[in-house]
Structure formats: C-alpha cells, structure tokens
C-alpha atoms as a PDB file:
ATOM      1  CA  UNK A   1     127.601  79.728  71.644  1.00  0.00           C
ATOM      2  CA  UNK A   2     126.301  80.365  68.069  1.00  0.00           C
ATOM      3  CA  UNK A   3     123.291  83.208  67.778  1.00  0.00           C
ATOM      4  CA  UNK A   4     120.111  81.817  65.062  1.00  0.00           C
ATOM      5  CA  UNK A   5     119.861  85.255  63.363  1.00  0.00           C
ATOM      6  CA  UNK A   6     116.304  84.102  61.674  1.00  0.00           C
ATOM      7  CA  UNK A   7     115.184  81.276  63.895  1.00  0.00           C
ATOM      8  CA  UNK A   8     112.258  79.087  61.388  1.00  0.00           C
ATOM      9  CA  UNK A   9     111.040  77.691  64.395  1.00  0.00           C
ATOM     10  CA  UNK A  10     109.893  80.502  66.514  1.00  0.00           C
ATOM     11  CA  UNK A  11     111.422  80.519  70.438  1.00  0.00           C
ATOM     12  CA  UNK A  12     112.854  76.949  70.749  1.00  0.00           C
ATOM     13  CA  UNK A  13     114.196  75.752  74.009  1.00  0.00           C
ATOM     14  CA  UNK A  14     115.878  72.371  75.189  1.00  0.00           C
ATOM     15  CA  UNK A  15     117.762  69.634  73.995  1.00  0.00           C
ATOM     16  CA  UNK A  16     118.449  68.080  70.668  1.00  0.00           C
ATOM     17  CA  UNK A  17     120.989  65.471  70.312  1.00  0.00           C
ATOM     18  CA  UNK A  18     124.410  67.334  71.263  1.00  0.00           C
ATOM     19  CA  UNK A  19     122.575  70.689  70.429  1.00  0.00           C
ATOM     20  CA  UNK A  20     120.987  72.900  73.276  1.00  0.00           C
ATOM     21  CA  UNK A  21     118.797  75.596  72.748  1.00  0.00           C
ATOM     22  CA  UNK A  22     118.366  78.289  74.477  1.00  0.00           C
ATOM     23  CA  UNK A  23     116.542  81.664  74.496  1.00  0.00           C
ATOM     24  CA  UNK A  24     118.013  85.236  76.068  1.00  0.00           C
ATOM     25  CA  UNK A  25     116.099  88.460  75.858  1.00  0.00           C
ATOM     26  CA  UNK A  26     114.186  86.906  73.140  1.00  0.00           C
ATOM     27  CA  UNK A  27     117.185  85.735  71.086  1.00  0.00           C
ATOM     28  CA  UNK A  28     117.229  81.652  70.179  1.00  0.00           C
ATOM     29  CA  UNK A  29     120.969  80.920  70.945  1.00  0.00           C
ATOM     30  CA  UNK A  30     122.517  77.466  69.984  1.00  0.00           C
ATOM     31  CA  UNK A  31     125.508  75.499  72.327  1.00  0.00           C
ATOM     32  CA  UNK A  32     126.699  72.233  71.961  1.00  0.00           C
ATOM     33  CA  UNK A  33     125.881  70.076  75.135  1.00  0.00           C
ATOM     34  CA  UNK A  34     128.098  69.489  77.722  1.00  0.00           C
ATOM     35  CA  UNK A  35     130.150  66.016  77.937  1.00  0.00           C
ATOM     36  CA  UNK A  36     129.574  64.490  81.046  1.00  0.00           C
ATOM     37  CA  UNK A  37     131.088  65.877  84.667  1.00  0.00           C
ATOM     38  CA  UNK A  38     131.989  63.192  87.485  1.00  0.00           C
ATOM     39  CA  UNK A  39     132.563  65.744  90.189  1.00  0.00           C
ATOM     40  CA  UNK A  40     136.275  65.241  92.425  1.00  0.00           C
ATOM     41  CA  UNK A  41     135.502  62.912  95.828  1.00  0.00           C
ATOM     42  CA  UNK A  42     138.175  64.946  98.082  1.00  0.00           C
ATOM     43  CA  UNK A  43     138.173  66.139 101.215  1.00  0.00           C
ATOM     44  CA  UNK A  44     139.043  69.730  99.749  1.00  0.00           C
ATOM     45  CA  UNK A  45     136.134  69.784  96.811  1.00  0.00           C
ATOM     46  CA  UNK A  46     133.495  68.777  99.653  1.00  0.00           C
ATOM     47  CA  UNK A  47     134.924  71.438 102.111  1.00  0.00           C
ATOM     48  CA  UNK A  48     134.547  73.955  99.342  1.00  0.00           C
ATOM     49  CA  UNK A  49     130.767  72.268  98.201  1.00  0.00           C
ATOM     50  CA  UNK A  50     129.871  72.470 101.887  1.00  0.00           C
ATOM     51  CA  UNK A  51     130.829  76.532 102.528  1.00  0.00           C
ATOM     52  CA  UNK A  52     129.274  77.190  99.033  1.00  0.00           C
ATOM     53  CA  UNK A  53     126.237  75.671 100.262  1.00  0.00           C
ATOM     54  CA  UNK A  54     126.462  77.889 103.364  1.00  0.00           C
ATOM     55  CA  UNK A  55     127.546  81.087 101.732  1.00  0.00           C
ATOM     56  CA  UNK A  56     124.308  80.249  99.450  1.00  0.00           C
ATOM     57  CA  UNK A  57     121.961  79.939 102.408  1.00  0.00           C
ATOM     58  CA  UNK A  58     123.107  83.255 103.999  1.00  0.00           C
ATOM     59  CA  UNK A  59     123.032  85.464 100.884  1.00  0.00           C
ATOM     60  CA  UNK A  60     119.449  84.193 100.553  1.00  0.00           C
ATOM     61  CA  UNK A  61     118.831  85.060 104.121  1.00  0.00           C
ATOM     62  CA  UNK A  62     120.073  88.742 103.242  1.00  0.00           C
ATOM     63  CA  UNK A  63     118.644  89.136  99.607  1.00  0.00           C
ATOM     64  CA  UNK A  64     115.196  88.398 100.933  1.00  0.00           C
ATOM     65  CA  UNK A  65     114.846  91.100 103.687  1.00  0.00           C
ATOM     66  CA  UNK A  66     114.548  94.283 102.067  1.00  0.00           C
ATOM     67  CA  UNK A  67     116.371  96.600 104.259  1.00  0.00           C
ATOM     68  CA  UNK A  68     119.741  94.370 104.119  1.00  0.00           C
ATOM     69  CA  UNK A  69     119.091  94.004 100.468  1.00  0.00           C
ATOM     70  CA  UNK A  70     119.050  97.767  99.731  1.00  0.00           C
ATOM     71  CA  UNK A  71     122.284  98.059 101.866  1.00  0.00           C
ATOM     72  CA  UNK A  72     124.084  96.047  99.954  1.00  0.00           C
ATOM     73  CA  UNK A  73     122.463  97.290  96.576  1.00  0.00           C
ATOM     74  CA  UNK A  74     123.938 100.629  97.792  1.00  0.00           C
ATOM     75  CA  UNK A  75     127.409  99.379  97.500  1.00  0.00           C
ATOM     76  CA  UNK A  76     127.569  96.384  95.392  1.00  0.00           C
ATOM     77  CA  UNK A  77     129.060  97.173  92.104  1.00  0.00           C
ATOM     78  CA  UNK A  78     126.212  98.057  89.544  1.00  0.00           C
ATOM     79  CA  UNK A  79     127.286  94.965  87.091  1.00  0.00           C
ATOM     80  CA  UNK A  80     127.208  92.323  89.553  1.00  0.00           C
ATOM     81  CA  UNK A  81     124.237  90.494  90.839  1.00  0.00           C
ATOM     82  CA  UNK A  82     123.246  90.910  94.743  1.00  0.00           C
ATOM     83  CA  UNK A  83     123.018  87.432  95.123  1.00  0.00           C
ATOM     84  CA  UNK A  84     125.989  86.372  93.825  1.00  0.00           C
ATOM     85  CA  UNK A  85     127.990  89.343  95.349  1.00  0.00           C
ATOM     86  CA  UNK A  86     126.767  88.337  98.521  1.00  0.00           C
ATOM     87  CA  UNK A  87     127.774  84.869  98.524  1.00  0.00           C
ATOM     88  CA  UNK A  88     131.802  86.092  97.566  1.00  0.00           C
ATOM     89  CA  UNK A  89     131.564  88.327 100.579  1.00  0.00           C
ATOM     90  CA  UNK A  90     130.034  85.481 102.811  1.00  0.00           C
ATOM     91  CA  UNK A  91     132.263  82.847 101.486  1.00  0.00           C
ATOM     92  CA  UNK A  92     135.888  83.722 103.404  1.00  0.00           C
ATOM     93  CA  UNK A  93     134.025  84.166 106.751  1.00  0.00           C
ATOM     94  CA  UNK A  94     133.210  80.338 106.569  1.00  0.00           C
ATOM     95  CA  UNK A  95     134.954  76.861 107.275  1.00  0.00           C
ATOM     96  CA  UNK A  96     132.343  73.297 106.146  1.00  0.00           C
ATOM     97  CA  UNK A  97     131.400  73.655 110.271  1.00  0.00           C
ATOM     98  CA  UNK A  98     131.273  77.163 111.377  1.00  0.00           C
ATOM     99  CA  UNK A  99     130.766  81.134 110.525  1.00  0.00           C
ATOM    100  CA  UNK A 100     133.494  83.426 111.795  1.00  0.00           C
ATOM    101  CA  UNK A 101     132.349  86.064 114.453  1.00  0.00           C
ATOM    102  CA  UNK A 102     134.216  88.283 111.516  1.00  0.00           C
ATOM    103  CA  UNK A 103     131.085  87.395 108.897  1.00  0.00           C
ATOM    104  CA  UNK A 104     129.190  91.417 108.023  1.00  0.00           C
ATOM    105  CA  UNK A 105     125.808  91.285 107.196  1.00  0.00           C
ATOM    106  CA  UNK A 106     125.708  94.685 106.163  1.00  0.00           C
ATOM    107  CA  UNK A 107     128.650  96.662 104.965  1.00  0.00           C
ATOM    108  CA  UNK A 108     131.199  98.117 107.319  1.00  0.00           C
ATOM    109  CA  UNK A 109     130.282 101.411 108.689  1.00  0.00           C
ATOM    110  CA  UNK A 110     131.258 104.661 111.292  1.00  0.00           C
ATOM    111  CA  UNK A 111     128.857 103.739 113.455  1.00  0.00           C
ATOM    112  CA  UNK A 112     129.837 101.632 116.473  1.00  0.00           C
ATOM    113  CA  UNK A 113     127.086 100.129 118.730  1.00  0.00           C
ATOM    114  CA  UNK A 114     128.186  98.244 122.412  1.00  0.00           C
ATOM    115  CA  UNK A 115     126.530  95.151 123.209  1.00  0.00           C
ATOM    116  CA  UNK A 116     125.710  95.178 126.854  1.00  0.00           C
ATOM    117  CA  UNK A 117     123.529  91.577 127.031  1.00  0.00           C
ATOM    118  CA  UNK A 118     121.380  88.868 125.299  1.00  0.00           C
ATOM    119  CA  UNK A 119     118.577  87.165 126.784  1.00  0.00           C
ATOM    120  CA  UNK A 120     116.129  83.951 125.855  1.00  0.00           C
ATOM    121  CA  UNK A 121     113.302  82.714 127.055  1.00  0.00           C
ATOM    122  CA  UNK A 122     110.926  80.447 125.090  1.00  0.00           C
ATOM    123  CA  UNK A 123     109.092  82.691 122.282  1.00  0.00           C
ATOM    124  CA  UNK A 124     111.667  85.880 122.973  1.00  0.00           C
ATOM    125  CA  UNK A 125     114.970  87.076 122.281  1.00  0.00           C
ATOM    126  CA  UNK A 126     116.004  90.231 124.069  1.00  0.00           C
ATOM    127  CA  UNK A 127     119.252  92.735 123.017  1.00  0.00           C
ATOM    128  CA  UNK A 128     120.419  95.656 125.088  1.00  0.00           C
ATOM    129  CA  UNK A 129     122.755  98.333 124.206  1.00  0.00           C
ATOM    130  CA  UNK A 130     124.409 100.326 126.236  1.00  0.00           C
ATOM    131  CA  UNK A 131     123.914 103.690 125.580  1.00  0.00           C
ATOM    132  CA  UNK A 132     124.587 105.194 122.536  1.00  0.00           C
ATOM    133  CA  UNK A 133     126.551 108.853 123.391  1.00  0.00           C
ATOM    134  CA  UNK A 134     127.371 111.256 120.805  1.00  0.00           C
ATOM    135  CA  UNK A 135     130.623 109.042 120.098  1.00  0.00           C
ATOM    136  CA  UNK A 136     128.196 106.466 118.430  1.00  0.00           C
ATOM    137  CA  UNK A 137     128.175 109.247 115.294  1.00  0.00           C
ATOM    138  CA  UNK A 138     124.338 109.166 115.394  1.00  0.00           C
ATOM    139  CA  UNK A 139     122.478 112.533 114.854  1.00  0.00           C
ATOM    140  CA  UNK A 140     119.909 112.502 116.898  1.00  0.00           C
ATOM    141  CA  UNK A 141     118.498 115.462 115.021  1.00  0.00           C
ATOM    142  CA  UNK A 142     117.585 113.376 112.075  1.00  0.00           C
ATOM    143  CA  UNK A 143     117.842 109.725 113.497  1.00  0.00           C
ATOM    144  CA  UNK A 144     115.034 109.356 115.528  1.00  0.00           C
ATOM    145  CA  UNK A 145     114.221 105.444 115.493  1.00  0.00           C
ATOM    146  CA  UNK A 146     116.155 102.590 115.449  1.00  0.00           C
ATOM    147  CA  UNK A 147     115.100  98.885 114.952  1.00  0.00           C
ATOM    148  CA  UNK A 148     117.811  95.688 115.255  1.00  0.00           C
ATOM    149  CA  UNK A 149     117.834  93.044 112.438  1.00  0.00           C
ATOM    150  CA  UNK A 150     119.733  90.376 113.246  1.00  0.00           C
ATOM    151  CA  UNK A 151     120.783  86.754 111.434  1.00  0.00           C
ATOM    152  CA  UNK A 152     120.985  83.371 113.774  1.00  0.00           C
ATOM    153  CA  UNK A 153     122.959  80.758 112.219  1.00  0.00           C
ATOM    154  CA  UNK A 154     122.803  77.513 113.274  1.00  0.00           C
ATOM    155  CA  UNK A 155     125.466  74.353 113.188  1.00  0.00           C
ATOM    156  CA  UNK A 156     125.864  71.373 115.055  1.00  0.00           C
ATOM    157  CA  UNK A 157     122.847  69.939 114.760  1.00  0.00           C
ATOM    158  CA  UNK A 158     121.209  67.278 117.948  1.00  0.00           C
ATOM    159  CA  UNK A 159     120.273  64.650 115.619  1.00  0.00           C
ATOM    160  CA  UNK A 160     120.316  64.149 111.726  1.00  0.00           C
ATOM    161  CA  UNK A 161     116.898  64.950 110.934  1.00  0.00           C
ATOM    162  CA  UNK A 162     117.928  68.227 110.377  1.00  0.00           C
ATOM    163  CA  UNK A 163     120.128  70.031 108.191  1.00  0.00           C
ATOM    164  CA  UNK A 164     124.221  70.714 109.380  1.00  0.00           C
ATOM    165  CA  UNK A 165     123.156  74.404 108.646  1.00  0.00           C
ATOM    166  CA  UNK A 166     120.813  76.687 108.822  1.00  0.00           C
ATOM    167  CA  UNK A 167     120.187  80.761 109.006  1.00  0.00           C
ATOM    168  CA  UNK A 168     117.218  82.831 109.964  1.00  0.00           C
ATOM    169  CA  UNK A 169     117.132  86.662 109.504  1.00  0.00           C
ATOM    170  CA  UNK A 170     115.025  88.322 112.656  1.00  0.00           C
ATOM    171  CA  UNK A 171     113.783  92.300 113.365  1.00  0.00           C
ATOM    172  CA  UNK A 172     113.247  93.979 116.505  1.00  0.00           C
ATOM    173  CA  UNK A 173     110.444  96.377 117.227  1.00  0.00           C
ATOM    174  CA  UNK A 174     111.035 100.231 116.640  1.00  0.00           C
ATOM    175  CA  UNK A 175     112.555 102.593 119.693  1.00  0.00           C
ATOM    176  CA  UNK A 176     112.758 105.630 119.624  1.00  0.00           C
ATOM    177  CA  UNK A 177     116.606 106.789 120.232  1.00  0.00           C
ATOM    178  CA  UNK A 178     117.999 108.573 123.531  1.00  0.00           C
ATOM    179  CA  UNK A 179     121.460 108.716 123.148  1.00  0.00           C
ATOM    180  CA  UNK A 180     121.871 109.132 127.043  1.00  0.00           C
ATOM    181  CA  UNK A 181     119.987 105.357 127.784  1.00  0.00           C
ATOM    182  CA  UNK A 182     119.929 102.091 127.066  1.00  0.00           C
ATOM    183  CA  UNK A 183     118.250 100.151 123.844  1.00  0.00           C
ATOM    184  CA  UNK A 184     116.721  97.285 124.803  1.00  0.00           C
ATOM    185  CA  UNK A 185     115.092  95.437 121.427  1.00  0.00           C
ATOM    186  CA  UNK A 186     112.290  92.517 121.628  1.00  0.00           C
ATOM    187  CA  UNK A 187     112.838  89.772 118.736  1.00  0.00           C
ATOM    188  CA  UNK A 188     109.493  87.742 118.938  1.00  0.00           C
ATOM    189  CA  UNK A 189     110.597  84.267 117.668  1.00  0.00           C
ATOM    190  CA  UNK A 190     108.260  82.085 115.214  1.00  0.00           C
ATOM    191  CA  UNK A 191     107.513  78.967 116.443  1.00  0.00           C
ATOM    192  CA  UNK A 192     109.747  77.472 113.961  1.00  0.00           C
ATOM    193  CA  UNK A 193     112.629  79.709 114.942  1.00  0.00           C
ATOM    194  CA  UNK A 194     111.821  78.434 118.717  1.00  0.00           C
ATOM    195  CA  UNK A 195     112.294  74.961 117.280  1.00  0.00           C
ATOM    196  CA  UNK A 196     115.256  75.870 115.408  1.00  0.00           C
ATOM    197  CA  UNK A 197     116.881  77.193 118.482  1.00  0.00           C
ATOM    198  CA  UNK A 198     116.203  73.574 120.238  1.00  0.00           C
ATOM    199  CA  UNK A 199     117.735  71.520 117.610  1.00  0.00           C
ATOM    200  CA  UNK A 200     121.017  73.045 116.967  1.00  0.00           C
ATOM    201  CA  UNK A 201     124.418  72.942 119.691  1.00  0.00           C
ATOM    202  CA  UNK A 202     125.981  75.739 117.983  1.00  0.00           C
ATOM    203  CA  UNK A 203     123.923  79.481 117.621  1.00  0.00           C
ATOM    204  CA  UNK A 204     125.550  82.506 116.446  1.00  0.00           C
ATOM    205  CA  UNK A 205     124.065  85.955 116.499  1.00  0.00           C
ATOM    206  CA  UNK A 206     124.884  88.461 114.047  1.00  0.00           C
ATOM    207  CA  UNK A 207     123.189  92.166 114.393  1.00  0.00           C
ATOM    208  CA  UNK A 208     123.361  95.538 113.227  1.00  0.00           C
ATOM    209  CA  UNK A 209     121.464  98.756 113.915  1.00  0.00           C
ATOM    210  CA  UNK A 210     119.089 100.801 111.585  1.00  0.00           C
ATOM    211  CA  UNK A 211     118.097 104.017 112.346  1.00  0.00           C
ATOM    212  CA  UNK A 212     115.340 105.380 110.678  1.00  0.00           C
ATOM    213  CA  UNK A 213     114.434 109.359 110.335  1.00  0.00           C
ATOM    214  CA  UNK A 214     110.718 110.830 111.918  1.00  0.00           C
ATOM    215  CA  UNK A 215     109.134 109.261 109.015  1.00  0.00           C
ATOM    216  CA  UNK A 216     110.453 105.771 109.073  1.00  0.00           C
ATOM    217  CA  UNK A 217     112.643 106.270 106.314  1.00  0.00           C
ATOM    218  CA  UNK A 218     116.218 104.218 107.031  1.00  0.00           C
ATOM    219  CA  UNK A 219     119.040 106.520 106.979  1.00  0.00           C
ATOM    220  CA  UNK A 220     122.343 104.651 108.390  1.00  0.00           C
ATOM    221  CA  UNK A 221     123.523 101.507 110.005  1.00  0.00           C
ATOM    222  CA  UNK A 222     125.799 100.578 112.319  1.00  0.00           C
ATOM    223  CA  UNK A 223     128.876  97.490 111.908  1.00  0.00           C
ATOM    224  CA  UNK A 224     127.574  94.274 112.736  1.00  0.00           C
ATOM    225  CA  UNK A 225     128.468  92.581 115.882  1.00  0.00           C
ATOM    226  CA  UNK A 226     128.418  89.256 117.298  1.00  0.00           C
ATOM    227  CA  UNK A 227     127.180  87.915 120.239  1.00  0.00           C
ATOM    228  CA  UNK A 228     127.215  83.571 120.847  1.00  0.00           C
ATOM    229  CA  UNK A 229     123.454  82.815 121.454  1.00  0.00           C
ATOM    230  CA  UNK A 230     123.323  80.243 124.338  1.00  0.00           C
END
C-alpha cells in the first residue's frame, strides 16, 4: 500500500478504477483493489465460517459488559485488540453446533466457587452456591459483595425463524458475602431473554463470581463454571 505524501485532493476515500483510497490517522493511503474472491463450498470452510460466526457473537457478548471487558483488558496483551483477542480465545471451545462446557468467559483464576443448583421459572433464573469457606481464597476482610454475571448460549433452535445461535450476557443482584452460608443470586430475565429461553433445545450457562470491596469497587473473580440450563 503506497502512502500520498502531499495528497492535491484533500482526504479522499473510495474507489477509482483498480485504485482504492483510503485514509488512516489522517494519512490518504493508496492500494490497488482486490481481484475478485469466490469463497471454497466445503464442508470444512463452512464449519470454520459457522464457529467464526459464533466466536464473533460471544466476544461481542463479553466486550459489551464492562466488568468482563476490563477483565480481559487486564490480561490481554497491550497490542492486540479485545475484540479480536476474544474471539481466538472463544474460537477452540467451539464446534458449527455447540460450545464446550470448557469455554472461560473471564480468565482463569485461584478462586474456586461450587455450584450447588439452578432454578427457572418464567421471568427468573436462580443460582446457589454452596458456601464459600476460607478454601474459596476470598478475603472477607476486603471482599465484601459479590454479584454473578453469567452468559446463556443458545443452539438448536425449535423452528427456523430464528438464528442456529445465539448468546446473552446476564447479572445477578449484589450479596453481601458470608463465607459460612450459601449465595443464592436472582437473574431477572428480559422478556426477550424469556423468549429466547422458549425457542432454543439446547441452553448452556456459563458464570463466574465478582466480588466487589465496601465501596463497590470489583476486586477478583472466580473460574467460570458451567451448569446445562434446562
């Protein structure tokens, strides 16, 4: 790609026979277009299309909630984009039909959370942990809150008037920790979560915890875990 050191025309973008122009931090910049692509129709380039697509949808999911986002920022290597970093750590964890109960949403960590059980009803999805103890690595002299974020992806669709796949990021209300009880987090659902829920055979539920210090700041998380949603 050539660089117009004195550009006549000012910041030019677009097309011009086989020339394309286009600008970068406020630089005109001059390629020669593309020949034409005819993708591959094989079973192994749509298998690939269809997880990229997937990986795609899920590092969206992440990027857009703020507390998974600066997670990841925390670790992600400072020359890479979040976005696309996400997708390469989304991508192995995937087959074109399903997510491996092995996909992170947030980095791996020393805390270790037990599941004890899910529950739905129509507008409400409920998680309880067993109790935490002092093996769980929490201080409970700084880590006074915790809240549950959570990603439900969704395969197997009931009819074709929906997509194959979808993901939805969810957050629990705020406890307060006891290390000696039981955490039982609320997830209200949207209506067109609840919806979501009905149209899809296949639900997967991927959580971790955040625990927060007495002024809400977020100070650690715990490894995801997986739980089937039924």
């Amino acid at each position: 790609m050539a660089e117009l050191k004195k550009p006549l025309f000012g910041n030019i973008k677009g097309t011009f026979g086989n020339a394309v122009f286009r600008q970068r931090y406020g630089k005109n910049y001059l390629a020669q277009k593309p020949s034409s692509y005819t993708p591959p129709d094989t079973q192994d380039f749509q298998i690939r299309t269809t997880k990229f697509k997937m990986a795609s949808k899920i590092s969206s999911t992440i990027n857009a909630d703020s507390s998974l986002k600066e997670i990841w920022n925390s670790i992600k290597p400072k020359n890479q984009n979040l976005y696309n970093y996400l997708i390469s750590a989304s991508y192995p964890f995937l087959t074109d039909d399903s997510v491996s109960p092995s996909l992170k949403i947030v980095p791996d960590s020393n805390i270790g959370v037990r599941l004890d059980n899910i529950t739905v009803a129509q507008d409400k999805l409920t998680i309880k942990l067993l109790p935490l103890t002092i093996a769980s690595l929490i201080d409970s002299n700084v880590e006074k809150n915790a809240r549950l974020i959570s990603l439900i992806t969704f395969g197997n669709p009931v009819n074709n008037d929906v997509p194959k796949f979808d993901v939805v990021s969810i957050t629990s209300n705020l406890l307060s920790i006891n290390l000696d009880d039981p955490l039982t987090f609320d997830f209200i659902l949207s209506t067109t979560n609840q919806i979501k829920v009905s149209a899809y055979q296949d639900k997967s539920l991927f959580s971790a915890l955040l625990t927060y210090d007495v002024n809400n700041n977020m100070i650690n998380h715990s490894n995801t875990f997986y739980s089937n949603l039924v």
